[in-house]
C-alpha atoms as a PDB file:
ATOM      1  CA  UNK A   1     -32.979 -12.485 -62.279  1.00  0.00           C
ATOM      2  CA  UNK A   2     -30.989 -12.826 -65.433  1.00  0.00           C
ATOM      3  CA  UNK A   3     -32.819 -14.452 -68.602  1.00  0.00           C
ATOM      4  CA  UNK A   4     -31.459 -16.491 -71.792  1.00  0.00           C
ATOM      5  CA  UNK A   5     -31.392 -13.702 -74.009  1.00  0.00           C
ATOM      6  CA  UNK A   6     -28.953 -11.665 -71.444  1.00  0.00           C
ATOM      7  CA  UNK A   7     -26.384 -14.478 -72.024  1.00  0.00           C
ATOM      8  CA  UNK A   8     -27.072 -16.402 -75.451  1.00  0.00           C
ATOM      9  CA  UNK A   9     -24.860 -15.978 -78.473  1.00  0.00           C
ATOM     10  CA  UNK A  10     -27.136 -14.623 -81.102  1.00  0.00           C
ATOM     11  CA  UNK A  11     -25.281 -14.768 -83.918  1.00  0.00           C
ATOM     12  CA  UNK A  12     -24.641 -18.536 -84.091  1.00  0.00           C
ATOM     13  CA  UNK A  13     -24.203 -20.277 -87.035  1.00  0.00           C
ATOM     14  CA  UNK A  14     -26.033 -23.390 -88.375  1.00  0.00           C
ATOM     15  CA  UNK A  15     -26.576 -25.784 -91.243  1.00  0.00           C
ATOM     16  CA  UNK A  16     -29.055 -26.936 -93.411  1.00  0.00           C
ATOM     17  CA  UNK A  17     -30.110 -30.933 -93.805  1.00  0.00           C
ATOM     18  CA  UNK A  18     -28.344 -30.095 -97.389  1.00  0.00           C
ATOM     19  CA  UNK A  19     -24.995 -30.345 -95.632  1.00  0.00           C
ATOM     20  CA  UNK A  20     -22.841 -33.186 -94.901  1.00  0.00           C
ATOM     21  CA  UNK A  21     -20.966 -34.473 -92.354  1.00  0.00           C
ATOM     22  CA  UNK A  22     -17.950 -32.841 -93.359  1.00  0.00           C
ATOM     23  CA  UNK A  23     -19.264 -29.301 -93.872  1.00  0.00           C
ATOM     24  CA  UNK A  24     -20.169 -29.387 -90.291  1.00  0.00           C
ATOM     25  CA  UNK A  25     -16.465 -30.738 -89.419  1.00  0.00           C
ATOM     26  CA  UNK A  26     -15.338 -27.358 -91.186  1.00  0.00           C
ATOM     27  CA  UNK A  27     -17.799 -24.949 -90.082  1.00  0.00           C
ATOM     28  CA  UNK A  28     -17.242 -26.735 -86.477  1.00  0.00           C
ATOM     29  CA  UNK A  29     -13.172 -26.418 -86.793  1.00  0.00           C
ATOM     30  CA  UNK A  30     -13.669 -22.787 -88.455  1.00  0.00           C
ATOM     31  CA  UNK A  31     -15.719 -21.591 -85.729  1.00  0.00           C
ATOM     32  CA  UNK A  32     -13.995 -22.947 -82.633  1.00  0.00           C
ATOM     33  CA  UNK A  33     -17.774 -24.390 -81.933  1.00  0.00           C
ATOM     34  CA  UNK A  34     -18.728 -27.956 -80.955  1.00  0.00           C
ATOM     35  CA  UNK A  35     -22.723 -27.576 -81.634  1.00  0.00           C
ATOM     36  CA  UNK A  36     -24.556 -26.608 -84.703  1.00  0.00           C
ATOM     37  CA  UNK A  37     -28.089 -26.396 -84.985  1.00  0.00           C
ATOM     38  CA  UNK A  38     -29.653 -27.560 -88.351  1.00  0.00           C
ATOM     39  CA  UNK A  39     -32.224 -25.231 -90.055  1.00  0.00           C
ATOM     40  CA  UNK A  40     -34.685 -25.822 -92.513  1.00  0.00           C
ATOM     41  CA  UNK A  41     -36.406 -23.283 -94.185  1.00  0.00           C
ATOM     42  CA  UNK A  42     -35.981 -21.492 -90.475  1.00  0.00           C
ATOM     43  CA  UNK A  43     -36.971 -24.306 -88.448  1.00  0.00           C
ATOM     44  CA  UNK A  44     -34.280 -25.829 -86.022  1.00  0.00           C
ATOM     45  CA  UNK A  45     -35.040 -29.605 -87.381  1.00  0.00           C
ATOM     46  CA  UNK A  46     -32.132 -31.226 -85.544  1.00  0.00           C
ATOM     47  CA  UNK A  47     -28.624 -30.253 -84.195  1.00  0.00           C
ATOM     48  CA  UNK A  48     -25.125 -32.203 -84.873  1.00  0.00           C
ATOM     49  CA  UNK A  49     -22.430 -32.152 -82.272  1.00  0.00           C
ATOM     50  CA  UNK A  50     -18.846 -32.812 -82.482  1.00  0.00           C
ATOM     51  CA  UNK A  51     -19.808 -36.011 -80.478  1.00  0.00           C
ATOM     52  CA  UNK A  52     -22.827 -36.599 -83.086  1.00  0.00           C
ATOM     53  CA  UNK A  53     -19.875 -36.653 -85.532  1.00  0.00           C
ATOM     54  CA  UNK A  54     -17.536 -38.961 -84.337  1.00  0.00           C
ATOM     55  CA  UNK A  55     -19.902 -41.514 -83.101  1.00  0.00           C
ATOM     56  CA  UNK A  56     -22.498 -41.649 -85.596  1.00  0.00           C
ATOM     57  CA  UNK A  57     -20.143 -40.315 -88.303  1.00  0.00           C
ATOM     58  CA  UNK A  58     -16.460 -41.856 -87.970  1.00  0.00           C
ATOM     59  CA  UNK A  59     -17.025 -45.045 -85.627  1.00  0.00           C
ATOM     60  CA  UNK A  60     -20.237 -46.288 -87.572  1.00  0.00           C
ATOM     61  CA  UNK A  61     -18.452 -45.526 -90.657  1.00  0.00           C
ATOM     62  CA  UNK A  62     -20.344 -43.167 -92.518  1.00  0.00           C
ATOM     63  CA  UNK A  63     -18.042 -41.564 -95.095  1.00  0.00           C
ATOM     64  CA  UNK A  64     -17.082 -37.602 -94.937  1.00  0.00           C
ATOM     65  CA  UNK A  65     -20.286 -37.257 -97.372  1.00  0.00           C
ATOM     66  CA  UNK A  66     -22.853 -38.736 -95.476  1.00  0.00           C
ATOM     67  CA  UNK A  67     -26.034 -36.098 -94.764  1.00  0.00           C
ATOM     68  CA  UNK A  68     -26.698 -34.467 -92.279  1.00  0.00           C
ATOM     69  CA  UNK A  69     -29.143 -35.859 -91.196  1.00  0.00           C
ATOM     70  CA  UNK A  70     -27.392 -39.131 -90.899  1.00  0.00           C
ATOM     71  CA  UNK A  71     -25.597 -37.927 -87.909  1.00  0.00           C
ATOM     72  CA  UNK A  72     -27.523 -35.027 -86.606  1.00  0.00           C
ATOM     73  CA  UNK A  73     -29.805 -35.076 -82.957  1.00  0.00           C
ATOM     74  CA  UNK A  74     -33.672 -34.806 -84.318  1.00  0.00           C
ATOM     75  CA  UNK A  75     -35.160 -35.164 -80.665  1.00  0.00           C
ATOM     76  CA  UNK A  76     -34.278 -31.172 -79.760  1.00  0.00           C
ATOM     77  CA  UNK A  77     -34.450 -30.066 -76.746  1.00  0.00           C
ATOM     78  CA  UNK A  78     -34.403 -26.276 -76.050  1.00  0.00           C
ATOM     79  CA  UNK A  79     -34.847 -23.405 -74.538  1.00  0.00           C
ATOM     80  CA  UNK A  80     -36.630 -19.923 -74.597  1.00  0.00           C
ATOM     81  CA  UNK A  81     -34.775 -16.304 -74.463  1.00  0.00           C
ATOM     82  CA  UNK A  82     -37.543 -14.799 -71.886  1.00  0.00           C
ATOM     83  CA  UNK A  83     -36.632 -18.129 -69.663  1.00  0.00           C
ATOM     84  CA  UNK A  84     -34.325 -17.161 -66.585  1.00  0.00           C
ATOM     85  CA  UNK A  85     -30.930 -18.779 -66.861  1.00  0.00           C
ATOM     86  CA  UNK A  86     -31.732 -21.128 -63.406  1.00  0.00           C
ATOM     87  CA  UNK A  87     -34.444 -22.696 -65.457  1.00  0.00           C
ATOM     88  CA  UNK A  88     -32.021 -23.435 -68.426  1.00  0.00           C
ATOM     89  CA  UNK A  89     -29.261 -24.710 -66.213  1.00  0.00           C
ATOM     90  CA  UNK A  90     -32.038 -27.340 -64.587  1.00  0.00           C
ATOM     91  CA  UNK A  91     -33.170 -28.229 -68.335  1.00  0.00           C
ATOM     92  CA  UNK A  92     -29.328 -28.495 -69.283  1.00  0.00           C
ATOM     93  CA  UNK A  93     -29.063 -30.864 -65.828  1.00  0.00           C
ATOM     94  CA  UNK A  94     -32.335 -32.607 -66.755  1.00  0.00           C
ATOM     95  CA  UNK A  95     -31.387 -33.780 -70.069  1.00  0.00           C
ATOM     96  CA  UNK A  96     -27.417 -33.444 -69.479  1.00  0.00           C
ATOM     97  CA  UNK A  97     -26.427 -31.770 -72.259  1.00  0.00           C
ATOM     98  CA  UNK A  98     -24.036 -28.432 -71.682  1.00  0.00           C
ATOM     99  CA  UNK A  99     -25.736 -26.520 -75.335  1.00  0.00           C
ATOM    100  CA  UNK A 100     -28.919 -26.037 -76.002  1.00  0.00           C
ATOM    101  CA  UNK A 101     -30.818 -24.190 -79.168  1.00  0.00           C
ATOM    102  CA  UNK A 102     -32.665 -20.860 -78.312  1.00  0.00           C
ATOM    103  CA  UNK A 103     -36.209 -21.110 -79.882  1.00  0.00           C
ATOM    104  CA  UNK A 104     -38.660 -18.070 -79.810  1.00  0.00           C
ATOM    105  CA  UNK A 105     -41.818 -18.498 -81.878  1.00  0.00           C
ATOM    106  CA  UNK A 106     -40.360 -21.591 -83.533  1.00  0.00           C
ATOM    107  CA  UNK A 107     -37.520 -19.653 -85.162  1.00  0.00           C
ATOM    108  CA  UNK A 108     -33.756 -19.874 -83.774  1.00  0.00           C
ATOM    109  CA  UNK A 109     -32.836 -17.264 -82.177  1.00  0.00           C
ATOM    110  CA  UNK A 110     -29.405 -18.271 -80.751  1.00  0.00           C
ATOM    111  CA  UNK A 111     -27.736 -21.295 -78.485  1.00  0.00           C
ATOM    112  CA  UNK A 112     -26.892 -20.788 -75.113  1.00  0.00           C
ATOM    113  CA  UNK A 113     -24.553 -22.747 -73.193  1.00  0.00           C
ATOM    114  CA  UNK A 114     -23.368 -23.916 -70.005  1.00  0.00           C
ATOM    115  CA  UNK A 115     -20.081 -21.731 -70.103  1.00  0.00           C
ATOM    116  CA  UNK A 116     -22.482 -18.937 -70.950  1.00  0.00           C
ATOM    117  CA  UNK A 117     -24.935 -19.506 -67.907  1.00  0.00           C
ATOM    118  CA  UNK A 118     -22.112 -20.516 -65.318  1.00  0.00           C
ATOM    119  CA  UNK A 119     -19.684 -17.622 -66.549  1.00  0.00           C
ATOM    120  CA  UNK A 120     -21.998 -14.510 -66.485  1.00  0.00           C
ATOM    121  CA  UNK A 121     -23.979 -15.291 -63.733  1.00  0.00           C
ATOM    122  CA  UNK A 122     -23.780 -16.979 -60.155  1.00  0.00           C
ATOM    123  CA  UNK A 123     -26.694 -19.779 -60.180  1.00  0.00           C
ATOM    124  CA  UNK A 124     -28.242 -20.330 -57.801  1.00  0.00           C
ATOM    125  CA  UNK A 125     -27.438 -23.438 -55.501  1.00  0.00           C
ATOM    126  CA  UNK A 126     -29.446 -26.366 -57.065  1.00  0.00           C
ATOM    127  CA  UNK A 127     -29.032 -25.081 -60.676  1.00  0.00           C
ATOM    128  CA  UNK A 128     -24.970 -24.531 -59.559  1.00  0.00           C
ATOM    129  CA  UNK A 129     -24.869 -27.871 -58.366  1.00  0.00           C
ATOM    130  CA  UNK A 130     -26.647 -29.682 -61.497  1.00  0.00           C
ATOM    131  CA  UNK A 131     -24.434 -27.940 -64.187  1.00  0.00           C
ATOM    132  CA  UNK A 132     -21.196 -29.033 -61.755  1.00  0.00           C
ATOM    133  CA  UNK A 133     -22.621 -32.844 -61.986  1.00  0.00           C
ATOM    134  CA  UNK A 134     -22.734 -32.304 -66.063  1.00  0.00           C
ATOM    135  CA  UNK A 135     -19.019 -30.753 -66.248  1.00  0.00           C
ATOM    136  CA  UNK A 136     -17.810 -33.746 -64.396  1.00  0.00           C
ATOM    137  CA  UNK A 137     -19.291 -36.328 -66.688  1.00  0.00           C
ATOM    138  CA  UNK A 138     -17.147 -37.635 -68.779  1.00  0.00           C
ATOM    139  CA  UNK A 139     -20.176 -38.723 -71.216  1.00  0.00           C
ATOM    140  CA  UNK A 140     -21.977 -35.504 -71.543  1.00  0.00           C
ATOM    141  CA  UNK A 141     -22.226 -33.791 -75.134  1.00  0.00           C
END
């Protein structure tokens, strides 16, 4: 059985709660990327979304040089590399969210997502089925 670390992107890139909201617009245009976890002094301490952007950012009107940590997701929810990838897909399904930070000994050690998990390896039938139900969601971030 396949784990996280098989499948993760290790290299990912990430911001610190110095940024603002339109740093993370750049880095998340830049990129191609849609998710960037927030580090402090090597600590994931939050992660900001292109979703976390527009709604907390644009539509409640924070300007382009709010914080961070105005817009950013505090309540993290992740995932380990030794974890197999059908346990991440159910914690993806669980929580419905399709990216989730990689977090080994409380340091970041990459994100893995649900094009990673669904792409490189056939899940197994309940896991499968979960990550279908998030694609199809039109609320899911």
């Amino acid at each position: 059985m396949s784990n996280v670390k098989e499948v993760m992107t290790d290299s990912c890139s990430t911001l610190t709660l110095l940024d603002n909201v339109y740093e993370a617009a750049v880095l998340m245009k830049q990129q191609d990327i849609g998710f960037v976890p927030i580090v402090d002094q090597g600590r994931v301490v939050g992660v900001v979304t292109d979703r976390d952007i527009v709604i907390r950012g644009v539509a409640e009107k924070h300007p382009n040089s709010a914080h961070i940590r105005d817009v950013m997701t505090e309540h993290i929810i992740s995932v380990r590399s030794n974890m197999s990838v059908d346990e991440a897909a159910e914690v993806m399904a669980e929580h419905q969210v399709r990216r989730l930070p990689v977090i080994d000994d409380g340091q970041l050690v990459g994100v893995v997502s649900l094009g990673d998990l669904a792409v490189r390896r056939p899940l197994a039938d309940e896991a499968g089925q979960a990550l279908s139900e998030i694609s199809e969601s039109p609320y899911t971030h």
